[in-house]
C-alpha atoms as a PDB file:
ATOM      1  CA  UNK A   1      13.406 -26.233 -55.937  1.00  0.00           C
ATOM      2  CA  UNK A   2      12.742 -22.410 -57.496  1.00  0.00           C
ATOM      3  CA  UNK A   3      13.874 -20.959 -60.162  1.00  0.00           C
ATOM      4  CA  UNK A   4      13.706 -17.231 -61.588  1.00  0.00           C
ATOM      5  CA  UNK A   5      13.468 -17.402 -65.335  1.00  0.00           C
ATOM      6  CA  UNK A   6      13.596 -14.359 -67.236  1.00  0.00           C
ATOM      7  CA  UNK A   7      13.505 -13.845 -71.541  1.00  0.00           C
ATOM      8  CA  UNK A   8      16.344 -12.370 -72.396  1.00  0.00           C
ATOM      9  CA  UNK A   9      18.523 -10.623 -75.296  1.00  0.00           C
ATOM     10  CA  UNK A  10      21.538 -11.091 -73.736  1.00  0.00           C
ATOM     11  CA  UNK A  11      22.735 -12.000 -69.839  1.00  0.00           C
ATOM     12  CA  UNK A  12      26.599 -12.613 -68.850  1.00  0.00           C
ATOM     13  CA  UNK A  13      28.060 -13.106 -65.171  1.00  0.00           C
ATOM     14  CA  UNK A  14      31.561 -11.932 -64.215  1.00  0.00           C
ATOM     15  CA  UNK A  15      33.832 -12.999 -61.466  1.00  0.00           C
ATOM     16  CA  UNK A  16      36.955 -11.147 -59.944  1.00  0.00           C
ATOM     17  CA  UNK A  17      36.492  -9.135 -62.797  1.00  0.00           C
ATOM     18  CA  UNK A  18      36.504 -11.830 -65.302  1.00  0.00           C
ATOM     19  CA  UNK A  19      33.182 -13.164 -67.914  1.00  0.00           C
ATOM     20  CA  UNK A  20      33.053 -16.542 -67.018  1.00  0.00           C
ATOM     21  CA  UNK A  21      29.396 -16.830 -68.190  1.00  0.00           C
ATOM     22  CA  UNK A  22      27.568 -15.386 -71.193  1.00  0.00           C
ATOM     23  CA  UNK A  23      24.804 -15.669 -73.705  1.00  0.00           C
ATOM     24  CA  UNK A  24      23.619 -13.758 -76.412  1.00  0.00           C
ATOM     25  CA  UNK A  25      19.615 -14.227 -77.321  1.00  0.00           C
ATOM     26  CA  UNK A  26      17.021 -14.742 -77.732  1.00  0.00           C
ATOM     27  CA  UNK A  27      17.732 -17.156 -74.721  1.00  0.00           C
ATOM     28  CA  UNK A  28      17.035 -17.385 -70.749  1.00  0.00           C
ATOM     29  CA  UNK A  29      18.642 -16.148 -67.475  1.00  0.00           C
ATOM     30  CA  UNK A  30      17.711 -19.111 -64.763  1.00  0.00           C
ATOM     31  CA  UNK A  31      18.733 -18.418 -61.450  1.00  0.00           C
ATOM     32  CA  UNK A  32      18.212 -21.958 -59.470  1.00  0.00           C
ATOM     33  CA  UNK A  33      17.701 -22.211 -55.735  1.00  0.00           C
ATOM     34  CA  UNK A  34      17.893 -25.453 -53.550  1.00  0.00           C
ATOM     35  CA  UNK A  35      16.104 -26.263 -49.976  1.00  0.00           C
ATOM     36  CA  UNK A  36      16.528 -29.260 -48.214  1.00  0.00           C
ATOM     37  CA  UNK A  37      14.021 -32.070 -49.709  1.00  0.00           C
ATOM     38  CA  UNK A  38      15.490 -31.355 -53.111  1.00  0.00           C
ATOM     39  CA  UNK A  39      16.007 -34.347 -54.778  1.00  0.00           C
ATOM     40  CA  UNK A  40      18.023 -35.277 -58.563  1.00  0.00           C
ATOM     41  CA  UNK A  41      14.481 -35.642 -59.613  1.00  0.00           C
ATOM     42  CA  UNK A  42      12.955 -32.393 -58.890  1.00  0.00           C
ATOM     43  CA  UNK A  43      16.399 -30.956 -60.716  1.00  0.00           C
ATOM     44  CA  UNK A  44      15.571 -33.356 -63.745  1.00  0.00           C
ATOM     45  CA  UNK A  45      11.548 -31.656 -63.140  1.00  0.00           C
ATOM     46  CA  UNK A  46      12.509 -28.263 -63.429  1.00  0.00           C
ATOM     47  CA  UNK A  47      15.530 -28.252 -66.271  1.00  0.00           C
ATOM     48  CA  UNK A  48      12.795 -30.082 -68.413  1.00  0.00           C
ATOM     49  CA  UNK A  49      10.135 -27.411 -67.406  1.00  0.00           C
ATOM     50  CA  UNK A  50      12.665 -24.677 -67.811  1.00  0.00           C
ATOM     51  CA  UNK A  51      13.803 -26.155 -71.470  1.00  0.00           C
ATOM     52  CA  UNK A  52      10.025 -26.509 -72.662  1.00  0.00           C
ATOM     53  CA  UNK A  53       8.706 -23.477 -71.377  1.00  0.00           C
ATOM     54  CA  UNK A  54       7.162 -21.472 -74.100  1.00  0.00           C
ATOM     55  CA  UNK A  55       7.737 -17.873 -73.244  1.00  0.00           C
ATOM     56  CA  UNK A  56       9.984 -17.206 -75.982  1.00  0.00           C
ATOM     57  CA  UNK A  57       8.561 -15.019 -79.231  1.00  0.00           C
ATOM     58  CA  UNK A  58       5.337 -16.608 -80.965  1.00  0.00           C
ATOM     59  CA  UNK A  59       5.207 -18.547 -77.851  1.00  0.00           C
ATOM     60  CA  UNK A  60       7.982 -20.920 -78.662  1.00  0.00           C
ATOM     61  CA  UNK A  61      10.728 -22.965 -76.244  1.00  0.00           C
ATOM     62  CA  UNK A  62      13.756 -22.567 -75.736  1.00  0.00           C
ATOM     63  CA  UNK A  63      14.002 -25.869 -76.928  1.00  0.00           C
ATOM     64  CA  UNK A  64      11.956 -25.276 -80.423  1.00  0.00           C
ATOM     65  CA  UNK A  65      14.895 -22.188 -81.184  1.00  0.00           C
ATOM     66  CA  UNK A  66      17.723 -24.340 -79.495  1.00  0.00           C
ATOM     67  CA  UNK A  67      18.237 -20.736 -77.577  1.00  0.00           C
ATOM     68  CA  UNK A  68      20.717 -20.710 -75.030  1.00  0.00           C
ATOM     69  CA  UNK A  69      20.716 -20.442 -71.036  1.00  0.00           C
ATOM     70  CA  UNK A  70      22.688 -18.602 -68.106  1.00  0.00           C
ATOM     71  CA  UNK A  71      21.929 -21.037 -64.965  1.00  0.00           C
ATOM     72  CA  UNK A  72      23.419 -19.339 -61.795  1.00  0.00           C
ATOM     73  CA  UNK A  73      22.650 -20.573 -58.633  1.00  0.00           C
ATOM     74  CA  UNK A  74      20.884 -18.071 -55.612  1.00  0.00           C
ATOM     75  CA  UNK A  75      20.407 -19.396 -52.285  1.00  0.00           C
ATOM     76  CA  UNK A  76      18.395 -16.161 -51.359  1.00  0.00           C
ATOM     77  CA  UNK A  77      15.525 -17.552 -53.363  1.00  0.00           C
ATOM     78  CA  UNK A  78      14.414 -19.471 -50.342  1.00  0.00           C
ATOM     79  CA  UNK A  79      15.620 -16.149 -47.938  1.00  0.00           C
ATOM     80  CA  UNK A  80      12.407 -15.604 -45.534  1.00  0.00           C
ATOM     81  CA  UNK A  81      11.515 -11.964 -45.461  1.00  0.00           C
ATOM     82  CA  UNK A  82       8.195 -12.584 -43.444  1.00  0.00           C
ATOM     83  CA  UNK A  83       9.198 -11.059 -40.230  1.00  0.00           C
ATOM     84  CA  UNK A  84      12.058  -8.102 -39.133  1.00  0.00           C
ATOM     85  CA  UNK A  85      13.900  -6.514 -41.727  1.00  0.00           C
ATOM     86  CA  UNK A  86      16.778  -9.290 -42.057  1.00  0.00           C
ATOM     87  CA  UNK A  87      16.246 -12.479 -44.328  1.00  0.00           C
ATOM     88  CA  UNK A  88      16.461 -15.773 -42.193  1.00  0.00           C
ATOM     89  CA  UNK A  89      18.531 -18.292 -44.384  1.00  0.00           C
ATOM     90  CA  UNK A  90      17.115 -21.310 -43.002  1.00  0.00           C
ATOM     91  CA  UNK A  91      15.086 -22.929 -46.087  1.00  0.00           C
ATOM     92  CA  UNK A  92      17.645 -22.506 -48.143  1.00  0.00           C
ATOM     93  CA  UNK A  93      19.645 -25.636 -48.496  1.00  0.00           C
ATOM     94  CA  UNK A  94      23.677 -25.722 -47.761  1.00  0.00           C
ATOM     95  CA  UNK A  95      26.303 -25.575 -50.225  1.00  0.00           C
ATOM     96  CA  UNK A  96      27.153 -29.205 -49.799  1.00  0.00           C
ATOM     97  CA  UNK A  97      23.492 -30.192 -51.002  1.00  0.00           C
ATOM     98  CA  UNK A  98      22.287 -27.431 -53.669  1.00  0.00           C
ATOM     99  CA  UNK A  99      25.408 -27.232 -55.674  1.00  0.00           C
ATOM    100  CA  UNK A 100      24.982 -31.401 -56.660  1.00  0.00           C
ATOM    101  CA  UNK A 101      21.453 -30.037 -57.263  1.00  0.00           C
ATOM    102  CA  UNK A 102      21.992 -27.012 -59.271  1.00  0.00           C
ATOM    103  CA  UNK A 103      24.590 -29.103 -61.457  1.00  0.00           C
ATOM    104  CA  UNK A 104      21.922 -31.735 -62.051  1.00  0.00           C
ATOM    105  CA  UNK A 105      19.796 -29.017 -63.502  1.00  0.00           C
ATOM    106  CA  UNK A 106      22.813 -27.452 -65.696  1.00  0.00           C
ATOM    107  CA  UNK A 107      23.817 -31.694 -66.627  1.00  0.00           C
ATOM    108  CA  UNK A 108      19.829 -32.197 -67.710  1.00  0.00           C
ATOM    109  CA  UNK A 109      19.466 -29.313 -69.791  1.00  0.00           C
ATOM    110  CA  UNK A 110      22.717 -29.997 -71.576  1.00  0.00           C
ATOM    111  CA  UNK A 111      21.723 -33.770 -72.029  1.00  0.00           C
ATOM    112  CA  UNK A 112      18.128 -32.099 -73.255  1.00  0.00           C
ATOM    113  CA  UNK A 113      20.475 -30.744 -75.872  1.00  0.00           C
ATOM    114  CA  UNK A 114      20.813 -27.010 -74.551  1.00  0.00           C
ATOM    115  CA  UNK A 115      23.417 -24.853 -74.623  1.00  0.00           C
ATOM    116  CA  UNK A 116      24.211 -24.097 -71.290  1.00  0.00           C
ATOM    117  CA  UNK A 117      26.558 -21.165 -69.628  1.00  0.00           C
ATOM    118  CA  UNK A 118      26.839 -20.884 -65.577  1.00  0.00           C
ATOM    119  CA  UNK A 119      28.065 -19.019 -62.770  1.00  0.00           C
ATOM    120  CA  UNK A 120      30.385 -20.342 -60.253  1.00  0.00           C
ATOM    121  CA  UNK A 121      28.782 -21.917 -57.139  1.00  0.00           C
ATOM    122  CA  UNK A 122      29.157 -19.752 -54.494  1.00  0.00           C
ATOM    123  CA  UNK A 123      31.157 -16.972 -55.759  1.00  0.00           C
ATOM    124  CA  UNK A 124      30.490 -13.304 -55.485  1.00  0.00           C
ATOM    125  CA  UNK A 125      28.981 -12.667 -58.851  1.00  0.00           C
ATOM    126  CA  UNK A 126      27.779  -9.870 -61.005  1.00  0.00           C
ATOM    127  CA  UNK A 127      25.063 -10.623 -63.109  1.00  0.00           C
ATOM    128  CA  UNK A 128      24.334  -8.264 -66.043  1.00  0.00           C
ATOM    129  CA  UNK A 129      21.120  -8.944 -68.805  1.00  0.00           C
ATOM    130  CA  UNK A 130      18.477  -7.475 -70.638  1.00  0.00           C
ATOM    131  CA  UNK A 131      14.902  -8.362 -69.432  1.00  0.00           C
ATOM    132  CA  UNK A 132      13.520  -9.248 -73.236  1.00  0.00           C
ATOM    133  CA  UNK A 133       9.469  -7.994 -72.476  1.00  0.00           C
ATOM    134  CA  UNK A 134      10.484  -7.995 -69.612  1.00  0.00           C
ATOM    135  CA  UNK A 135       9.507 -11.599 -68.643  1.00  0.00           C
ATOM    136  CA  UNK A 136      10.048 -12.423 -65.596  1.00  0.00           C
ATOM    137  CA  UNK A 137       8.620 -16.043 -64.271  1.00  0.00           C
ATOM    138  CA  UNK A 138       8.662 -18.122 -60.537  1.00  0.00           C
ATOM    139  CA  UNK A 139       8.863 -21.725 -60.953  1.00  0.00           C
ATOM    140  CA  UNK A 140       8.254 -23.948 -58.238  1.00  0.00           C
ATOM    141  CA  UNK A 141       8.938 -28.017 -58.489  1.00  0.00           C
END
């Protein structure tokens, strides 16, 4: 499982033209990505790593400013850029597998007591934020 976690002052993601995810910050923009030995586990690894990670100002959680999170899922984390010009999809896991998996990361964090905004698996989404640093970070459970 990977995630993308950037600080930000704000991040929202729209869908046929509607806002059907938004936070204002301080919080964090997680994008989530699934391969194929994901397990409920390694979702329960990385919302916990995600919700403790101190990157925030004066090196504090989200968790120690109860800031809020923008989880979207992204299949193209695992995309394979190593040869030709054209991603290969293949470690990336299918929809039937990662969303379970990307909603066990979004269902830990809230149970972790965050306040938790999301995409919609699988739709064509625009994704707007402000990098806050910028901090940009590649987690890998």
């Amino acid at each position: 499982m990977r995630a993308v976690v950037q600080r930000v002052s704000r991040a929202d993601v729209t869908v046929d033209g509607r806002v059907v995810g938004a936070i204002e910050g301080p919080g964090l923009m997680v994008l989530v990505g699934v391969t194929h030995d994901d397990t409920p586990e390694k979702a329960r690894k990385l919302a916990a790593k995600v919700w403790g990670l101190r990157i925030l100002e004066d090196e504090r959680s989200a968790s120690d400013l109860n800031a809020p999170l923008l989880v979207i899922s992204q299949f193209t984390l695992y995309g394979d850029t190593r040869k030709g010009r054209r991603p290969g999809w293949s470690d990336a896991a299918p929809g039937p597998v990662a969303e379970p998996l990307v909603e066990a990361v979004v269902n830990e964090l809230r149970a972790l007591g965050a306040k938790v905004e999301t995409g919609i698996f699988g739709a064509d989404m625009k994704v707007g934020l402000v990098n806050d640093g910028p901090i940009t970070l590649i987690l890998e459970i």
